[in-house]
Protein backbone atom coordinates (compact mmCIF):
# COMPACT_ATOMS: atom_id res chain seq x y z
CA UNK A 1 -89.23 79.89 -16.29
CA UNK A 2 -86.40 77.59 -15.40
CA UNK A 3 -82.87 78.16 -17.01
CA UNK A 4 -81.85 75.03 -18.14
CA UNK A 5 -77.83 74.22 -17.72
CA UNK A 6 -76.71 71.65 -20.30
CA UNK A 7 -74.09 69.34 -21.06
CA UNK A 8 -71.31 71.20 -22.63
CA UNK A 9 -69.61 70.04 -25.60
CA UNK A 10 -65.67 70.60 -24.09
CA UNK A 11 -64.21 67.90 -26.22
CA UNK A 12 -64.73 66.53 -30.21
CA UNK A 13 -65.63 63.30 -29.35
CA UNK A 14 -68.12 64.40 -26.50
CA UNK A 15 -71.30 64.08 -29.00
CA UNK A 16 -70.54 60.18 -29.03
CA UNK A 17 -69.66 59.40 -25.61
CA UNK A 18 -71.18 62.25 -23.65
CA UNK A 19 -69.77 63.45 -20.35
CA UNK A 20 -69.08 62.26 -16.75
CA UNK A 21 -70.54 64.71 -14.08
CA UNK A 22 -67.79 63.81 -11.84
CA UNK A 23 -68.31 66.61 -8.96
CA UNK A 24 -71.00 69.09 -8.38
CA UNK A 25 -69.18 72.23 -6.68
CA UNK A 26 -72.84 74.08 -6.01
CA UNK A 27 -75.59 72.09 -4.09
CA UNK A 28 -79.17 72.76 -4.69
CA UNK A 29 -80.36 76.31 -3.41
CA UNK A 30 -76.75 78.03 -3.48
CA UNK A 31 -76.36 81.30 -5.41
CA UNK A 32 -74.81 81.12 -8.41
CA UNK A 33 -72.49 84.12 -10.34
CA UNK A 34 -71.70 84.12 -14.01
CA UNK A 35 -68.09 82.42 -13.87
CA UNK A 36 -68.83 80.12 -10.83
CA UNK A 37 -67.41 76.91 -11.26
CA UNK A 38 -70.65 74.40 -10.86
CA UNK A 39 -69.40 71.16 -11.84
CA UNK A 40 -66.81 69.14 -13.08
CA UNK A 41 -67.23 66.72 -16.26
CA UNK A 42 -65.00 64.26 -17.30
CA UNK A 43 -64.46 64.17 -21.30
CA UNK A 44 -62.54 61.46 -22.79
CA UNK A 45 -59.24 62.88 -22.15
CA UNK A 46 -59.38 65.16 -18.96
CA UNK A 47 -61.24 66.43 -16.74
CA UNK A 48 -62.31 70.46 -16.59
CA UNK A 49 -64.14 72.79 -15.06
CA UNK A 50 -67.87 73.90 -15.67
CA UNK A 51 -67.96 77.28 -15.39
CA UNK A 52 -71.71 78.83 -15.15
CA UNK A 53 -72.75 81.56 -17.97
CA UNK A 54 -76.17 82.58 -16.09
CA UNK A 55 -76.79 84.06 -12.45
CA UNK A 56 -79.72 82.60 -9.85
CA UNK A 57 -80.36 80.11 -7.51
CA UNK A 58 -79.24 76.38 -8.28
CA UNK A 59 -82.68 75.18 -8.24
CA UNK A 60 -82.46 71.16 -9.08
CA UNK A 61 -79.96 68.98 -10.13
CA UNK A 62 -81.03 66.84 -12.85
CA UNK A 63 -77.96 64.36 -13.17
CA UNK A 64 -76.22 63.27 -9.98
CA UNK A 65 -72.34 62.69 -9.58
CA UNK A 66 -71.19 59.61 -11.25
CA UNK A 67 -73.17 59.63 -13.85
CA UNK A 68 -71.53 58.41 -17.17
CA UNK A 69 -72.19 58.95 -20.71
CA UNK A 70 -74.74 62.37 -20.78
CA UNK A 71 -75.33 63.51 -24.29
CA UNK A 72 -73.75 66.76 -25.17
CA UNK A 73 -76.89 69.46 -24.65
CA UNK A 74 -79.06 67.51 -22.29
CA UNK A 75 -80.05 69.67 -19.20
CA UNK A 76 -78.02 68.68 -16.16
CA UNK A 77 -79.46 70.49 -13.77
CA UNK A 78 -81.99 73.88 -13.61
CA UNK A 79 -81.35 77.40 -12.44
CA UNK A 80 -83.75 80.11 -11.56
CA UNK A 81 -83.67 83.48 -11.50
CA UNK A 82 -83.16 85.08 -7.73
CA UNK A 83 -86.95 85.50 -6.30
CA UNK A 84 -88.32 82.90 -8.80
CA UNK A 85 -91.23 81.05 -7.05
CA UNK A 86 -89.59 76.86 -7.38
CA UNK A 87 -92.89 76.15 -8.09
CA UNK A 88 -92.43 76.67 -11.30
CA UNK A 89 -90.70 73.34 -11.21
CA UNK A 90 -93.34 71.31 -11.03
CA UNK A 91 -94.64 72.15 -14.28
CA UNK A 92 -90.84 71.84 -15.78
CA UNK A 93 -90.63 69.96 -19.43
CA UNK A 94 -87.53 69.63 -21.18
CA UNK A 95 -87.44 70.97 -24.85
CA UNK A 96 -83.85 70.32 -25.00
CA UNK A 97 -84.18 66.61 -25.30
CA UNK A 98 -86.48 63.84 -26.27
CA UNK A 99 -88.20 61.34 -23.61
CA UNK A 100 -86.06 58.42 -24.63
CA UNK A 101 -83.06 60.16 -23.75
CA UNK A 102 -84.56 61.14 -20.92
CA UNK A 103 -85.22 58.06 -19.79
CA UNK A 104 -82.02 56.59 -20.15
CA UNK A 105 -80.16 59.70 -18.14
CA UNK A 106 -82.58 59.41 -15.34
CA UNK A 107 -82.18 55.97 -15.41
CA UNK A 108 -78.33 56.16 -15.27
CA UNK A 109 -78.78 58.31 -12.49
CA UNK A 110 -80.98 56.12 -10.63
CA UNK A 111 -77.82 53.22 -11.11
CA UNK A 112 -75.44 55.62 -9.39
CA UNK A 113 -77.28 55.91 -6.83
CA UNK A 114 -77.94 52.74 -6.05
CA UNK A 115 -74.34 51.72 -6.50
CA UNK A 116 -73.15 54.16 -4.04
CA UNK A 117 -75.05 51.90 -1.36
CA UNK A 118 -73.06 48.75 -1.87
CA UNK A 119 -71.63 47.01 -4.81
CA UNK A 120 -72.19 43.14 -6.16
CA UNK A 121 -71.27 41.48 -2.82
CA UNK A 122 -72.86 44.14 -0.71
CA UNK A 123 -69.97 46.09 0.47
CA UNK A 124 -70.12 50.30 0.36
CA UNK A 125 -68.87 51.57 -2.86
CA UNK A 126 -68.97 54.47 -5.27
CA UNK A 127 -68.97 52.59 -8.75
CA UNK A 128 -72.20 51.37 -11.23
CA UNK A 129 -73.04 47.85 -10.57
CA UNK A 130 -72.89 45.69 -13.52
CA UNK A 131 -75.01 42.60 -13.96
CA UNK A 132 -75.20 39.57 -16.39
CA UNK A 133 -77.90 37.85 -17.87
CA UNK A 134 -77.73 34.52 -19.57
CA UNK A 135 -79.82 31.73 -20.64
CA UNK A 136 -80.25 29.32 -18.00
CA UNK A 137 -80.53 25.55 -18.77
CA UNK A 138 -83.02 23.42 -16.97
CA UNK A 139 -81.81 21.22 -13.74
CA UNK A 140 -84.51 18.47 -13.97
CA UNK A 141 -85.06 15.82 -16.81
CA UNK A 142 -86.78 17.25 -19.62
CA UNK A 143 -89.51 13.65 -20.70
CA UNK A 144 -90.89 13.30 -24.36
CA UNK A 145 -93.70 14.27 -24.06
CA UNK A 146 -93.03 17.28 -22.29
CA UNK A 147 -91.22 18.40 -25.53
CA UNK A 148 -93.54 17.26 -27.76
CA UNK A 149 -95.86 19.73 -26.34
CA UNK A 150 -93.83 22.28 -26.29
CA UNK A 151 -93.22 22.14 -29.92
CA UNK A 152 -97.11 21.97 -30.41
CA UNK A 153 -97.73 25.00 -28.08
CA UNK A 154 -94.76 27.09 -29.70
CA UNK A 155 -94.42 25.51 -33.20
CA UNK A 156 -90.79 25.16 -32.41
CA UNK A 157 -89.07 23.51 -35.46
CA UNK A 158 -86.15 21.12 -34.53
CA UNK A 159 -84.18 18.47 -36.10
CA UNK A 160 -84.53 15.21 -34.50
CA UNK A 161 -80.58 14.88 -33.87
CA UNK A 162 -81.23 18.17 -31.97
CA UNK A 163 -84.21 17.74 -30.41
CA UNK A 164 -82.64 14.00 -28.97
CA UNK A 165 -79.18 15.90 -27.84
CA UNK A 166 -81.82 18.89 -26.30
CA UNK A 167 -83.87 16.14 -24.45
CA UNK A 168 -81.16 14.61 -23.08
CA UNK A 169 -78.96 17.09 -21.92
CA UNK A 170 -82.39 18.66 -19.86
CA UNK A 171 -82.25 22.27 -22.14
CA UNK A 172 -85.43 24.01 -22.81
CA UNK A 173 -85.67 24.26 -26.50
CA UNK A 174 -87.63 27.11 -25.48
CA UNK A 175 -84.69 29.20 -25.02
CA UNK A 176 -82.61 28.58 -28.31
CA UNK A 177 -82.13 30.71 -31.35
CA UNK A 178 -82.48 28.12 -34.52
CA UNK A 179 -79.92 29.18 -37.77
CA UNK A 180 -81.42 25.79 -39.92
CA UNK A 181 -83.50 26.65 -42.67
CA UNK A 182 -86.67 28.23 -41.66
CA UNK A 183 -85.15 28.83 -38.40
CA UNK A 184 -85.00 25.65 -37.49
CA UNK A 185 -82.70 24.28 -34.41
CA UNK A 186 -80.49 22.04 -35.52
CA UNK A 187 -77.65 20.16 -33.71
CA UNK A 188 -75.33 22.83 -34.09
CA UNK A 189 -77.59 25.73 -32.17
CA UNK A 190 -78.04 22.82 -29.50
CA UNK A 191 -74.15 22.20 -29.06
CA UNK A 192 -73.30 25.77 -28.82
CA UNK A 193 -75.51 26.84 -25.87
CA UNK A 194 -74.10 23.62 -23.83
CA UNK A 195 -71.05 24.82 -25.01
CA UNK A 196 -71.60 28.96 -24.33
CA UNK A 197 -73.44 27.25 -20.66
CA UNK A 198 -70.23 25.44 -19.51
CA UNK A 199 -68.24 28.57 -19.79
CA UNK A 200 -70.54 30.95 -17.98
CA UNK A 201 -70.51 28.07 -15.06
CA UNK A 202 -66.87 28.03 -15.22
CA UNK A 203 -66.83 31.56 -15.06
CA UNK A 204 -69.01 31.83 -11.89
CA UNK A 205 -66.83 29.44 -9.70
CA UNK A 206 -64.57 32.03 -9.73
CA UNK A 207 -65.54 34.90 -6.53
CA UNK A 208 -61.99 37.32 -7.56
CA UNK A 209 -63.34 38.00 -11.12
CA UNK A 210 -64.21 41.61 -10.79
CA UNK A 211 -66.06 44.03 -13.54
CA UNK A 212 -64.53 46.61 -14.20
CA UNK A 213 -66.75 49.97 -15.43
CA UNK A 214 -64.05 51.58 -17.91
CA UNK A 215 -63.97 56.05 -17.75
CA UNK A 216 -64.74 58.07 -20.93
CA UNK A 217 -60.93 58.05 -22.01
CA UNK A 218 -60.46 54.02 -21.63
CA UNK A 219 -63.65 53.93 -24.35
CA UNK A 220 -62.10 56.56 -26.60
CA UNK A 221 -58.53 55.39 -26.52
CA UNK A 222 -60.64 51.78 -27.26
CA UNK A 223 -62.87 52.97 -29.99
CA UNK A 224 -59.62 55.66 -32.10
CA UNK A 225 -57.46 53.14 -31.94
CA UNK A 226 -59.55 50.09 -32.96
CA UNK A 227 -60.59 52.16 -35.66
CA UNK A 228 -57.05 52.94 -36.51
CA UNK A 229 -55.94 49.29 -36.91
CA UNK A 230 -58.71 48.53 -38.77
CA UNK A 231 -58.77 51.11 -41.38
CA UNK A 232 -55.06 52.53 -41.50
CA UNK A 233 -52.88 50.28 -43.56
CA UNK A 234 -49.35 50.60 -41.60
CA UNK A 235 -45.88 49.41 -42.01
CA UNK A 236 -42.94 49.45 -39.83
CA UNK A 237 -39.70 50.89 -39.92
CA UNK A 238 -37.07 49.48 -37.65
CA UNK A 239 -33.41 51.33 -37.07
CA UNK A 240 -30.92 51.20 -34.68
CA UNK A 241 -29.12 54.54 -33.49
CA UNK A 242 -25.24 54.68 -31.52
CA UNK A 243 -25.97 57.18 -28.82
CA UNK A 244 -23.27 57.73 -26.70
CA UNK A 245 -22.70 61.28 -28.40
CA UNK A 246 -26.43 62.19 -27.08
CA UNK A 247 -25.69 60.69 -23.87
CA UNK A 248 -22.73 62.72 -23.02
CA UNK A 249 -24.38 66.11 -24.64
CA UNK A 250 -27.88 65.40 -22.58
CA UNK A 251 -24.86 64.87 -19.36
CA UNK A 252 -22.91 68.32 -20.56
CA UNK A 253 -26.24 70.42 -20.70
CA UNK A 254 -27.93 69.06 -17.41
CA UNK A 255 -24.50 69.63 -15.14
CA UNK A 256 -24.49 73.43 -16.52
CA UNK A 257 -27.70 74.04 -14.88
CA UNK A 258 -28.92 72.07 -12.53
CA UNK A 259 -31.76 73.27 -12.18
CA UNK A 260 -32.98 73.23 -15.44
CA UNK A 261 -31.70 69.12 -16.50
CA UNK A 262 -32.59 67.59 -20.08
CA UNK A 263 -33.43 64.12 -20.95
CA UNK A 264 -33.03 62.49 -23.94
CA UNK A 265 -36.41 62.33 -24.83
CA UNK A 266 -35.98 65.94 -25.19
CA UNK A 267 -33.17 65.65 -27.54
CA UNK A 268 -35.61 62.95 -29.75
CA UNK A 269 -38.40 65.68 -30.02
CA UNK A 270 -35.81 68.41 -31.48
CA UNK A 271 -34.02 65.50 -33.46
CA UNK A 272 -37.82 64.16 -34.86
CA UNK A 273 -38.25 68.48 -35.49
CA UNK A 274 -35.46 69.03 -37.17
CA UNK A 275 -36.27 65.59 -39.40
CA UNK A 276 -39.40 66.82 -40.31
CA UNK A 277 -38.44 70.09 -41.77
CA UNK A 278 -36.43 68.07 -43.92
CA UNK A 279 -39.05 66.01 -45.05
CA UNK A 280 -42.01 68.04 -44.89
CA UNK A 281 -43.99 65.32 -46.38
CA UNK A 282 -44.03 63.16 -43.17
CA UNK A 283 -46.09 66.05 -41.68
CA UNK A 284 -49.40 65.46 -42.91
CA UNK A 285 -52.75 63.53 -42.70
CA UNK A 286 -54.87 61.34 -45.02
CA UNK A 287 -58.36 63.10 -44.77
CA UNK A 288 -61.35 62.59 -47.45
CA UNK A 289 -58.84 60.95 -49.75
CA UNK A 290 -57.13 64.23 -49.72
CA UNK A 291 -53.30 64.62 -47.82
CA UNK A 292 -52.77 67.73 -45.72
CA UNK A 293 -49.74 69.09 -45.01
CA UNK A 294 -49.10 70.53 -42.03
CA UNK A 295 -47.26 74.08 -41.87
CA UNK A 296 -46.37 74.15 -37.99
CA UNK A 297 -44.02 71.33 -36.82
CA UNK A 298 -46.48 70.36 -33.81
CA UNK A 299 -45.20 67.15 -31.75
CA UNK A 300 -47.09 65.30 -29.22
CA UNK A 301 -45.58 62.85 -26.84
CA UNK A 302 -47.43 60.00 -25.07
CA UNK A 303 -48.22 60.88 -21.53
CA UNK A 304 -49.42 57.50 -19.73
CA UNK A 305 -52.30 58.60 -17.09
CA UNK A 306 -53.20 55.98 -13.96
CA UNK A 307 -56.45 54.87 -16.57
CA UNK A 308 -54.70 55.17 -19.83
CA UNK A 309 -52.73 58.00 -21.73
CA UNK A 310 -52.45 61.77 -23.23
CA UNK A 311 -50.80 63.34 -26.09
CA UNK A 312 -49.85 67.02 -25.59
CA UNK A 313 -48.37 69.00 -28.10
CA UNK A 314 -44.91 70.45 -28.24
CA UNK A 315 -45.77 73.37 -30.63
CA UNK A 316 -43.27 74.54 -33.47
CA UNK A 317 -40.44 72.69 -32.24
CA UNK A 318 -38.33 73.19 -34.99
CA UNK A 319 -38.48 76.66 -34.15
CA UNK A 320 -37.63 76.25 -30.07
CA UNK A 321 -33.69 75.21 -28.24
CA UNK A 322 -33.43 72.41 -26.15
CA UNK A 323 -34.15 73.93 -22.69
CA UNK A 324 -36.86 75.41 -24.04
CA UNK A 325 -38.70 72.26 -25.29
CA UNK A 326 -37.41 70.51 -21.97
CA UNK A 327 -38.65 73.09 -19.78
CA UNK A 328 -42.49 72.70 -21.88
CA UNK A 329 -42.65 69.03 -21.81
CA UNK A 330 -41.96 69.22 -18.09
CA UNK A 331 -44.85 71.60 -17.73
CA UNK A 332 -47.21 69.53 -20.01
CA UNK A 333 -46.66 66.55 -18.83
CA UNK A 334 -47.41 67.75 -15.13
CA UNK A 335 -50.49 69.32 -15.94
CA UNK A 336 -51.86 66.64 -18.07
CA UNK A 337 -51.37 64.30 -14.79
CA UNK A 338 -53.38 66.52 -12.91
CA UNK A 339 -55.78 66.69 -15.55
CA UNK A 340 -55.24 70.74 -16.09
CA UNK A 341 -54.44 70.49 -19.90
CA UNK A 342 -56.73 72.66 -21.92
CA UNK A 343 -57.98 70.88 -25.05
CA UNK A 344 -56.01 72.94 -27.25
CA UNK A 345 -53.17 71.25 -25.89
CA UNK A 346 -53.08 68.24 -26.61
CA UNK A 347 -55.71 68.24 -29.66
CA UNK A 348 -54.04 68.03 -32.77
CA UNK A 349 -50.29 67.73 -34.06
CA UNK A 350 -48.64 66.31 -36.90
CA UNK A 351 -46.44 63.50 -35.52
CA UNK A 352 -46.35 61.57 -32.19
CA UNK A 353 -43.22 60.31 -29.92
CA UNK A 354 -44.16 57.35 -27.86
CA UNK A 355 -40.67 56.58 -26.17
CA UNK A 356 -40.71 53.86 -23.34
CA UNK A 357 -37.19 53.33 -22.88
CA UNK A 358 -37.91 54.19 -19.10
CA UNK A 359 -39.15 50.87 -18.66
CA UNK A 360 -36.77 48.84 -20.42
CA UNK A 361 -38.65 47.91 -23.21
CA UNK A 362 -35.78 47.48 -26.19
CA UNK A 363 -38.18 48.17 -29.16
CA UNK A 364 -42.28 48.03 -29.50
CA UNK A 365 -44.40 48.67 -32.43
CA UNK A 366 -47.00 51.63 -31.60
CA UNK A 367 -50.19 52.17 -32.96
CA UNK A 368 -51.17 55.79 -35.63
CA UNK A 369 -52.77 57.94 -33.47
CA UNK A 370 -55.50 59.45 -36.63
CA UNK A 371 -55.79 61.59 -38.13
CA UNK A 372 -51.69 61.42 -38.04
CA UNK A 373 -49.24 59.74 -40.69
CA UNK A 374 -46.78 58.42 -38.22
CA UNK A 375 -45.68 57.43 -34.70
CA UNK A 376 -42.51 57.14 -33.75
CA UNK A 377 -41.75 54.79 -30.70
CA UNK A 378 -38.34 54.54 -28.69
CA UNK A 379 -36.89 51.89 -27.20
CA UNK A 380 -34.44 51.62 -23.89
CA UNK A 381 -30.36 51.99 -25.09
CA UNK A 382 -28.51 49.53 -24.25
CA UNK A 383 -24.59 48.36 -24.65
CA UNK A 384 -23.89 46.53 -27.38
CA UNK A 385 -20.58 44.84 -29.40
CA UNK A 386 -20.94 46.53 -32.84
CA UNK A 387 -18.32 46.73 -35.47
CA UNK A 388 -16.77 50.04 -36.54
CA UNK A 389 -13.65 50.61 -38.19
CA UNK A 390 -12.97 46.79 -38.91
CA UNK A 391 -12.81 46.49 -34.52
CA UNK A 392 -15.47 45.29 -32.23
CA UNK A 393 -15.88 48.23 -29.75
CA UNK A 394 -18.93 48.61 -27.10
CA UNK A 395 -21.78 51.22 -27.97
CA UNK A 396 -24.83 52.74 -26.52
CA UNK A 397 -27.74 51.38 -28.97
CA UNK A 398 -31.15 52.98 -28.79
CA UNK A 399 -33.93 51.28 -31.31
CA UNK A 400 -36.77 53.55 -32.68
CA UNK A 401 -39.67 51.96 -35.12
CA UNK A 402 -42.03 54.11 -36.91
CA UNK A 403 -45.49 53.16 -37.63
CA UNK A 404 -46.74 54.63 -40.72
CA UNK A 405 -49.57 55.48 -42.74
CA UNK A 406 -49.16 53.98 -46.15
CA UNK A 407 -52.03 56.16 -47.63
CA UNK A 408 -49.72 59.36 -47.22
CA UNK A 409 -46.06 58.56 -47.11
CA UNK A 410 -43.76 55.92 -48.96
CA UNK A 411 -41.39 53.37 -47.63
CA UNK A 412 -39.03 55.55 -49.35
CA UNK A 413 -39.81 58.57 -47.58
CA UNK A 414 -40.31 57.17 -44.65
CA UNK A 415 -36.81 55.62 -44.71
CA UNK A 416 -35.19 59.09 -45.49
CA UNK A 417 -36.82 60.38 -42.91
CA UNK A 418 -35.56 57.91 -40.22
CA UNK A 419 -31.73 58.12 -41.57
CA UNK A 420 -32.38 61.68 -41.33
CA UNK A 421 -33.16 61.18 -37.52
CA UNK A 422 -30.47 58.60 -36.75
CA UNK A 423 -28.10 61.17 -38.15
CA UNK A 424 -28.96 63.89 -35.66
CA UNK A 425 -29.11 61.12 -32.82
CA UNK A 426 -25.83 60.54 -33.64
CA UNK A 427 -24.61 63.77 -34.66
CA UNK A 428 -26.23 65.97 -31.40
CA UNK A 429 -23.74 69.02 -32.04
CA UNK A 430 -25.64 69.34 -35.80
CA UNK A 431 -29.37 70.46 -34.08
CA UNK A 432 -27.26 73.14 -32.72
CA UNK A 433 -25.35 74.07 -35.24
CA UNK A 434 -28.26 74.19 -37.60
CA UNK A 435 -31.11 76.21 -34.84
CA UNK A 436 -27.92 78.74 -34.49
């Protein structure tokens, strides 16, 4: 009997959008050894290795490379046993899946293929192709009588107003929805197809529009954070922080080792640490109208990817120095653009650093990454006049803004919270002084 290989769950959120069978490392007929790696699958956030948990002969692939959006546990392709007759094949019926999901897979598969031919304007390609249907108003004169029969045949109900509009305009009744009493079509239902019909025309003179088939992680990062918007109530704190102190300390550290040089992103993560342990309370999650408070100070930092972005985790970093955490965020943010992060790495944390001061952004307003309180996000520094000591002197300014979840944590708190940050950003020598 056939050994059915299935669609692994390899992330949470796999069991709503399902997996991308992005390469198939064994072709049909090779040997396969527990351990081989036999595909890889794209989850929403990465993409890993498939490593096989049987031993045989590759006998069929089910699901072809390309194919998007496989439910968790359906069978992606069938193994048998070494000397198994393939005829057994023939007689093969999934009980790992129902025929309506089986219909849509196979026909998802039968789209890749296709697409791999040639895309919309018949050039070789390697993506889905996407097509539109619309309602299509008639070219020719629609007469009276024509419609009257029409109405007769179907027992379409129309207002007069409508109907006149319809007849004149040439649309086939035919084709419109009616939201009058009764469902009746009334002007309205008339106007707005003309209406919805001049855009699509205006859309079609256009040949450089292009549709765009989004991957796994574009629809997750869509779905979590529309969902976070929508059902976290957040509020923003704004502050301003002198760095020059952080400046020259990031400057002292990096020319003592060269080859081991900090950033100041690095110093924000042990600042954000060190802010935390103060106030615990910033550490937590709203879950089942319940808060959770985190134990482990676990920060993850926004990673952007070439289709959209990662957060791995800087683990206990109240606990770790400075070339420590520098060293580690180098490492995870290399691996998670090569798409080698293992889940456990970058699912989870307490608090999130979103810093974008690289691309001279002065201040920005990010969004709660759930099931998390708060997000911090940095802004570029920049010299500024400020006042200090009754004289107007020139100062490094960096702006930070932290999102919040109003569910678990207070203004209040959430303003102690940021002083306590802006005093460590200002006061760098302090992190040491305190770790030591």
């Amino acid at each position: 009997m056939p050994i059915e290989i299935l669609m692994p769950a390899l992330s949470p959120t796999m069991s709503k959008t399902g997996g991308k069978i992005v390469k198939w490392h064994k072709k049909e007929q090779d040997k396969v050894e527990v351990g081989d790696v036999i595909a890889e699958i794209e989850t929403d956030k990465t993409i890993m290795e498939f490593e096989s948990v049987d031993e045989g002969v590759l006998a069929k692939i089910l699901v072809t490379e390309g194919t998007s959006g496989v439910p968790v546990n359906q069978p992606i392709a069938l193994m048998l046993e070494e000397g198994e007759d393939s005829s057994v094949l023939n007689n093969y019926t999934s009980t790992s899946i129902n025929s309506a999901v089986k219909k849509e897979v196979t026909k998802s598969a039968v789209d890749n293929q296709k697409s791999e031919h040639q895309d919309l304007n018949g050039k070789p390609t390697s993506h889905s192709s996407v097509s539109f249907q619309r309602m299509t108003r008639r070219k020719e004169p629609v007469s009276a009588t024509q419609m009257t029969e029409g109405y007769a045949e179907g027992r379409t109900k129309i207002s007069p107003l409508a109907k006149k509009i319809a007849q004149n305009e040439g649309v086939d009744v035919k084709q419109l929805k009616g939201t009058g009493p009764y469902g009746r079509i009334i002007k309205a239902d008339v106007l707005e197809f003309l209406d919805g019909d001049i855009q699509t025309k205006n859309h079609e003179r256009s040949n450089e529009d292009t549709v765009v088939k989004v991957s796994n992680m574009r629809q997750v990062i869509a779905q979590r954070l529309t969902e976070s918007k929508q059902n976290v109530p957040h509020f923003y704190l704004t502050l301003d922080c002198q760095v020059d102190k952080l400046i020259s300390l990031k400057n002292e550290i990096s020319s003592a080792d060269e080859n081991n040089k900090v950033t100041i992103n690095d110093l924000i993560i042990k600042a954000a640490a060190f802010s935390m342990k103060k106030f615990p309370d910033i550490n937590s999650s709203w879950i089942d109208n319940k808060i959770l408070k985190y134990s482990n100070v676990d920060i993850s930092i926004a990673v952007a990817l070439e289709d959209g972005l990662i957060t791995p985790i800087v683990k206990n970093a109240d606990k770790k120095g400075i070339l420590s955490i520098s060293k580690e965020v180098k490492d995870l943010v290399s691996r998670a653009r090569s798409g080698k992060l293992r889940p456990e790495e970058f699912q989870g944390g307490g608090f999130t650093i979103s810093n974008l001061g690289m691309f001279g952004i002065k201040a920005f307003s990010a969004i709660i990454n759930p099931p998390q309180s708060c997000i911090m996000a940095v802004g570029a520094s920049k010299k500024q006049p400020i006042v200090m000591n009754e004289k107007i002197e020139i100062a490094e300014i960096m702006t930070v803004t932290l999102s919040v979840d109003h569910r678990a944590v207070d203004g209040a708190l959430g303003a102690k919270f940021l002083n306590a940050f802006k005093y460590y950003i200002e006061n760098p020598v302090a992190m040491f002084l305190e770790y030591c």
